[in-house]
Protein backbone atom coordinates (compact mmCIF):
# COMPACT_ATOMS: atom_id res chain seq x y z
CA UNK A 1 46.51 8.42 41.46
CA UNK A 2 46.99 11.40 43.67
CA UNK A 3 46.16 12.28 47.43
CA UNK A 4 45.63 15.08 49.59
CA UNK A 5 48.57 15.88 51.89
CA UNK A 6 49.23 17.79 54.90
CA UNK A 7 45.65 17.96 56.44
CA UNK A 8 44.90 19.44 59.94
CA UNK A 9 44.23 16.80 62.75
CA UNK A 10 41.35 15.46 62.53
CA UNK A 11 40.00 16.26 59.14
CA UNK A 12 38.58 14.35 56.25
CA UNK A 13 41.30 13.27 54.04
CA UNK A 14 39.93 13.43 50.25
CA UNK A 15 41.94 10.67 47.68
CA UNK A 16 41.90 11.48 44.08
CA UNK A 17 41.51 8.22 42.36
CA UNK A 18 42.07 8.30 38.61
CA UNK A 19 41.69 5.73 36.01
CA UNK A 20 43.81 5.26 33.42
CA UNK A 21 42.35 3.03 30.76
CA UNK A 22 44.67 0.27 29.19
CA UNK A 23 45.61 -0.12 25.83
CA UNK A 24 44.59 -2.99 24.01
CA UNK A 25 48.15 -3.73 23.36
CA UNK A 26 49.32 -3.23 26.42
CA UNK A 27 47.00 -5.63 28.27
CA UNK A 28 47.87 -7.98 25.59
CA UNK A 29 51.84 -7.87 26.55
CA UNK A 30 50.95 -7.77 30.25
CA UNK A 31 48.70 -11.08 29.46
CA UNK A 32 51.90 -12.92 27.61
CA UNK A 33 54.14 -11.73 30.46
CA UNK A 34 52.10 -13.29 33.09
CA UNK A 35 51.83 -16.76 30.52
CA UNK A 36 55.63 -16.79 30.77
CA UNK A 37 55.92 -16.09 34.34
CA UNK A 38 55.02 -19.40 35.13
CA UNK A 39 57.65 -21.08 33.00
CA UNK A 40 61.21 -20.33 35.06
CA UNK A 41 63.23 -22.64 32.15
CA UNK A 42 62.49 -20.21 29.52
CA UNK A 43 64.86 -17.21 29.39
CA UNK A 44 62.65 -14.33 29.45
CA UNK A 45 65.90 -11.98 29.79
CA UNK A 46 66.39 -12.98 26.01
CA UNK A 47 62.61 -12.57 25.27
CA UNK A 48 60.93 -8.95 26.02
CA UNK A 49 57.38 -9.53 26.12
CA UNK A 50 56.68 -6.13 27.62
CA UNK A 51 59.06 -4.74 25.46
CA UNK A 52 57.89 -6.73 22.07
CA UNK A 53 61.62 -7.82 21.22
CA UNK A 54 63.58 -10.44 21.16
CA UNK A 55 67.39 -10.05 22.15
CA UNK A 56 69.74 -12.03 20.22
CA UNK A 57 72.94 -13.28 22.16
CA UNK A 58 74.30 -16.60 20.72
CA UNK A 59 73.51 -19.26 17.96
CA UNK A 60 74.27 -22.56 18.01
CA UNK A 61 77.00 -23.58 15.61
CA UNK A 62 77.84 -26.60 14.14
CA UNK A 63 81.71 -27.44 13.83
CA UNK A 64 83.63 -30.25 12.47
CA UNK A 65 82.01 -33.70 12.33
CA UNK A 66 78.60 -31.58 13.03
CA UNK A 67 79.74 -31.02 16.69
CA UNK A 68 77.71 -27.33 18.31
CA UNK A 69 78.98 -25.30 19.94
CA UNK A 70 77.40 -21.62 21.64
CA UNK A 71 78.79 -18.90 19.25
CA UNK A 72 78.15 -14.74 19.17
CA UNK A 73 75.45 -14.37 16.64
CA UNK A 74 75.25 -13.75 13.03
CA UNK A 75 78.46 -11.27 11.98
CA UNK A 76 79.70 -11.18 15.80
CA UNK A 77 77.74 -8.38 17.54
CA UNK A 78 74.17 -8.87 19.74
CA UNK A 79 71.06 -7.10 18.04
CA UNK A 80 67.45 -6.33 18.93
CA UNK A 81 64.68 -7.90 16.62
CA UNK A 82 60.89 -6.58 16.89
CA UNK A 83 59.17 -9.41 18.35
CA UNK A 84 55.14 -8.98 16.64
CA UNK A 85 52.50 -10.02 18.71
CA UNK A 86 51.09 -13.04 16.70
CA UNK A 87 54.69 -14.84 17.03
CA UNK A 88 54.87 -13.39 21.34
CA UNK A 89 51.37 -15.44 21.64
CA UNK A 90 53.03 -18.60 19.67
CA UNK A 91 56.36 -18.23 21.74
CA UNK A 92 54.99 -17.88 24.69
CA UNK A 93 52.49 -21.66 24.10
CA UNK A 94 55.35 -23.20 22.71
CA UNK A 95 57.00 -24.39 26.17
CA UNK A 96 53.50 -25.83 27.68
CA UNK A 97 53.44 -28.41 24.64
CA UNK A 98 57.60 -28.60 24.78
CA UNK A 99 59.32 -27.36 27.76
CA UNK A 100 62.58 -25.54 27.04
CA UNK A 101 65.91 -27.28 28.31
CA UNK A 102 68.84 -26.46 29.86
CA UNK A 103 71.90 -27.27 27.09
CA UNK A 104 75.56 -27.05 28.23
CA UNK A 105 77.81 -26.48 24.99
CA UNK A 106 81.80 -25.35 24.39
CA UNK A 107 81.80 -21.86 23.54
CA UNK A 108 82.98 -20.58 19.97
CA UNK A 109 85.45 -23.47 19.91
CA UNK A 110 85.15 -27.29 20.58
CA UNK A 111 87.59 -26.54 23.69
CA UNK A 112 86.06 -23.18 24.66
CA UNK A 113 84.61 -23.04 28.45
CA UNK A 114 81.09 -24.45 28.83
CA UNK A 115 78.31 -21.96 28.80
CA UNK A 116 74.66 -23.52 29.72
CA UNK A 117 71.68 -22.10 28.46
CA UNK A 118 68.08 -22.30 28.29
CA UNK A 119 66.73 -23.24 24.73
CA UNK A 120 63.30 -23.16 23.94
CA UNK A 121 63.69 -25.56 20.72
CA UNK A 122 65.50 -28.52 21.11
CA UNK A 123 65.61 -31.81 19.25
CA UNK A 124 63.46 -35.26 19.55
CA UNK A 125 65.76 -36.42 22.20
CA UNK A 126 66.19 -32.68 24.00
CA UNK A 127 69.21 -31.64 22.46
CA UNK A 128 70.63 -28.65 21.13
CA UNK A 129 68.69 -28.38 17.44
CA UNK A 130 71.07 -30.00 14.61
CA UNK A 131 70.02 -27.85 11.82
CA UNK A 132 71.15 -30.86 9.28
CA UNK A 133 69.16 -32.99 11.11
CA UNK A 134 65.82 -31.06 11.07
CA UNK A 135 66.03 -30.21 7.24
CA UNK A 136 66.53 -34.24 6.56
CA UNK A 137 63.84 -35.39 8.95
CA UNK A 138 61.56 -32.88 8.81
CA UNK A 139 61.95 -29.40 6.46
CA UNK A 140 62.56 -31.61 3.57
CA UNK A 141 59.53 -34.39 4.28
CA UNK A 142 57.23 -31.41 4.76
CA UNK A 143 58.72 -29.48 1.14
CA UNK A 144 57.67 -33.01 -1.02
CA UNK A 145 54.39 -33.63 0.80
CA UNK A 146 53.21 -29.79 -0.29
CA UNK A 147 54.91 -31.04 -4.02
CA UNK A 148 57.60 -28.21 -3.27
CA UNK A 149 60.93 -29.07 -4.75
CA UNK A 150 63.58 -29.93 -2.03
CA UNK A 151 66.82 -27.71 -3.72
CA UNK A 152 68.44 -25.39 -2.07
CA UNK A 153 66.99 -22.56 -3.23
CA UNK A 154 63.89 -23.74 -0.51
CA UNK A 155 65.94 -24.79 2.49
CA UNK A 156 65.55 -23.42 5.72
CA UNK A 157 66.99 -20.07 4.65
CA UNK A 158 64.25 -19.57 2.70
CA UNK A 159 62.55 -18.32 5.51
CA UNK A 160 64.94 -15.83 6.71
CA UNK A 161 64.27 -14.31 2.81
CA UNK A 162 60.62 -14.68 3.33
CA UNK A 163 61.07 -12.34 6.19
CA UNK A 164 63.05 -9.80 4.34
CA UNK A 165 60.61 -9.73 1.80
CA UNK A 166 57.69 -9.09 4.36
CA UNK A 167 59.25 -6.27 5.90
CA UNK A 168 60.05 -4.18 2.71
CA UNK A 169 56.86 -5.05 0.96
CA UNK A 170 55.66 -3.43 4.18
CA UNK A 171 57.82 -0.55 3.43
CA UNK A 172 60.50 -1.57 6.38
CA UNK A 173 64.26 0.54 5.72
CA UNK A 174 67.20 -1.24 4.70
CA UNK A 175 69.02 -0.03 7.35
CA UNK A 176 66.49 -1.37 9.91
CA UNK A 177 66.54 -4.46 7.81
CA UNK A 178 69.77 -4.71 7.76
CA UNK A 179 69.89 -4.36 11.64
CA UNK A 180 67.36 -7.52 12.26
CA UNK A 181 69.11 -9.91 10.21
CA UNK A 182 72.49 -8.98 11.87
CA UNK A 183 74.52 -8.04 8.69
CA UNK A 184 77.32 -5.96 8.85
CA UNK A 185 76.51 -3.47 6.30
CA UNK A 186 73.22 -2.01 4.92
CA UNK A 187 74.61 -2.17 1.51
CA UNK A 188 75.08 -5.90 1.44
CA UNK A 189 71.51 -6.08 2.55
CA UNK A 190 70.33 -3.51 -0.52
CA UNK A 191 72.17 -6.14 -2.74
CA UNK A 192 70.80 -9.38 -1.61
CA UNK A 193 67.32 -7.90 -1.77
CA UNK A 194 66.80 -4.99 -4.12
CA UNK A 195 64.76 -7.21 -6.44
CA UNK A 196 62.36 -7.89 -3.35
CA UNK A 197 61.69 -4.30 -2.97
CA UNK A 198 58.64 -2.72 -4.54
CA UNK A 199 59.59 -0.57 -7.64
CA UNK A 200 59.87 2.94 -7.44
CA UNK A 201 57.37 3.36 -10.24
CA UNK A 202 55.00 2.02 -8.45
CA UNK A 203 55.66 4.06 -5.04
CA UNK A 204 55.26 7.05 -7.29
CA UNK A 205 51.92 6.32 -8.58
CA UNK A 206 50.91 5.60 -5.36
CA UNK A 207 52.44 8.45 -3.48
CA UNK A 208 51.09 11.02 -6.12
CA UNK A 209 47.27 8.94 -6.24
CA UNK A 210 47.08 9.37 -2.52
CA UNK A 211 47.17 13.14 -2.95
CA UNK A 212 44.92 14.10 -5.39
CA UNK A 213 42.15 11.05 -4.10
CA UNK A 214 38.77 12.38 -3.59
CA UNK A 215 40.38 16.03 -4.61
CA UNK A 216 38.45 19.06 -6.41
CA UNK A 217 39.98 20.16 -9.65
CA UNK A 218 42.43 22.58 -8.21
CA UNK A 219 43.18 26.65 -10.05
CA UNK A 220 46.82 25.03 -10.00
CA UNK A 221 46.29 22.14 -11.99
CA UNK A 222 47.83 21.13 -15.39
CA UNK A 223 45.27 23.18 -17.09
CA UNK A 224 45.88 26.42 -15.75
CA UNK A 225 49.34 26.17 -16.25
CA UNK A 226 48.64 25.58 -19.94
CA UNK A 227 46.32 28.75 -20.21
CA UNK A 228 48.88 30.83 -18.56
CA UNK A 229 51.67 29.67 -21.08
């Protein structure tokens, strides 16, 4: 928007108004900004709907005798994870059905000072989530009625490797990768899930496919080369 300035007394003043059509995805975050406005429990500091991230500052850690406690994240250091729009729009309905709640916990040690948060998932009775709990009364129940076998191998961790293995089938870096699940070197990460990414054989075909799709045969090709040999 832009005006005209400095006119003589007395004169029409002309105003430039210009209209800026919005994005699609912008109006989107705007819309699940304005849905979490309304809901001062939730910690939208820790939740960038604008933005499209989430900001990861603490976990909640379970200590001897499965006491929690507030803790620094995953490998000791904050990080940034993209938050996608499908999950923003889930997020953001979550605290109409189950309003977050303010939890008071010892931090990093069962005597550390008490640190009070907001958490938008909470157990049955509105405490901090007891991770041993939900996989007995609820991960596990929900594994056997689906005929899914209840080992380890398809706990609740499962789904941080069902992530991984979304993000580099969608061609995602290991070092971004690496960033998102908070470990401390992009190596480890390249170790835990090399298997998980797709083969370089295939990448090839592909890459080289995508070139010479839909393409005239060329005076460079294979065949000239031969005729020149």
């Amino acid at each position: 928007m832009s005006r005209t300035t400095r006119s003589p007394p007395g004169a029409h003043v002309k105003a430039d108004f210009r209209v800026n059509p919005v994005r699609p995805q912008a109006f989107r975050s705007k819309r699940l900004a304005l849905m979490f406005e309304s809901r001062p429990v939730v910690p939208r500091r820790r939740v960038d709907f604008l933005g499209g991230v989430v900001h990861v500052v603490r976990q909640v850690k379970l200590l001897q005798r499965h006491r929690p406690i507030f803790a620094p994240p995953k490998g000791g250091k904050e990080r940034d994870v993209p938050l996608p729009e499908s999950v923003a729009f889930a997020l953001a309905a979550h605290p109409k059905r189950h309003p977050a709640a303010q939890i008071t916990l010892p931090w990093k040690t069962l005597d550390g000072p008490p640190v009070t948060a907001s958490l938008l998932f909470t157990g049955s009775v509105g405490l901090a989530l007891d991770r041993n709990r939900f996989n007995d009364r609820v991960w596990r129940p929900a594994l056997r009625a689906v005929g899914v076998e209840t080992g380890r191998d398809n706990g609740m961790h499962a789904l941080r490797h069902f992530y991984a293995s979304v993000l580099l089938d969608a061609g995602e870096s290991i070092k971004a990768l690496s960033e998102y699940l908070g470990h401390h070197d992009p190596g480890f990460t390249l170790r835990t899930y090399t298997h998980l990414m797709p083969s370089s054989e295939t990448r090839t075909r592909a890459a080289v496919d995508r070139v010479f799709e839909d393409d005239e045969p060329a005076d460079d090709g294979p065949e000239t080369a031969q005729e020149g040999s």
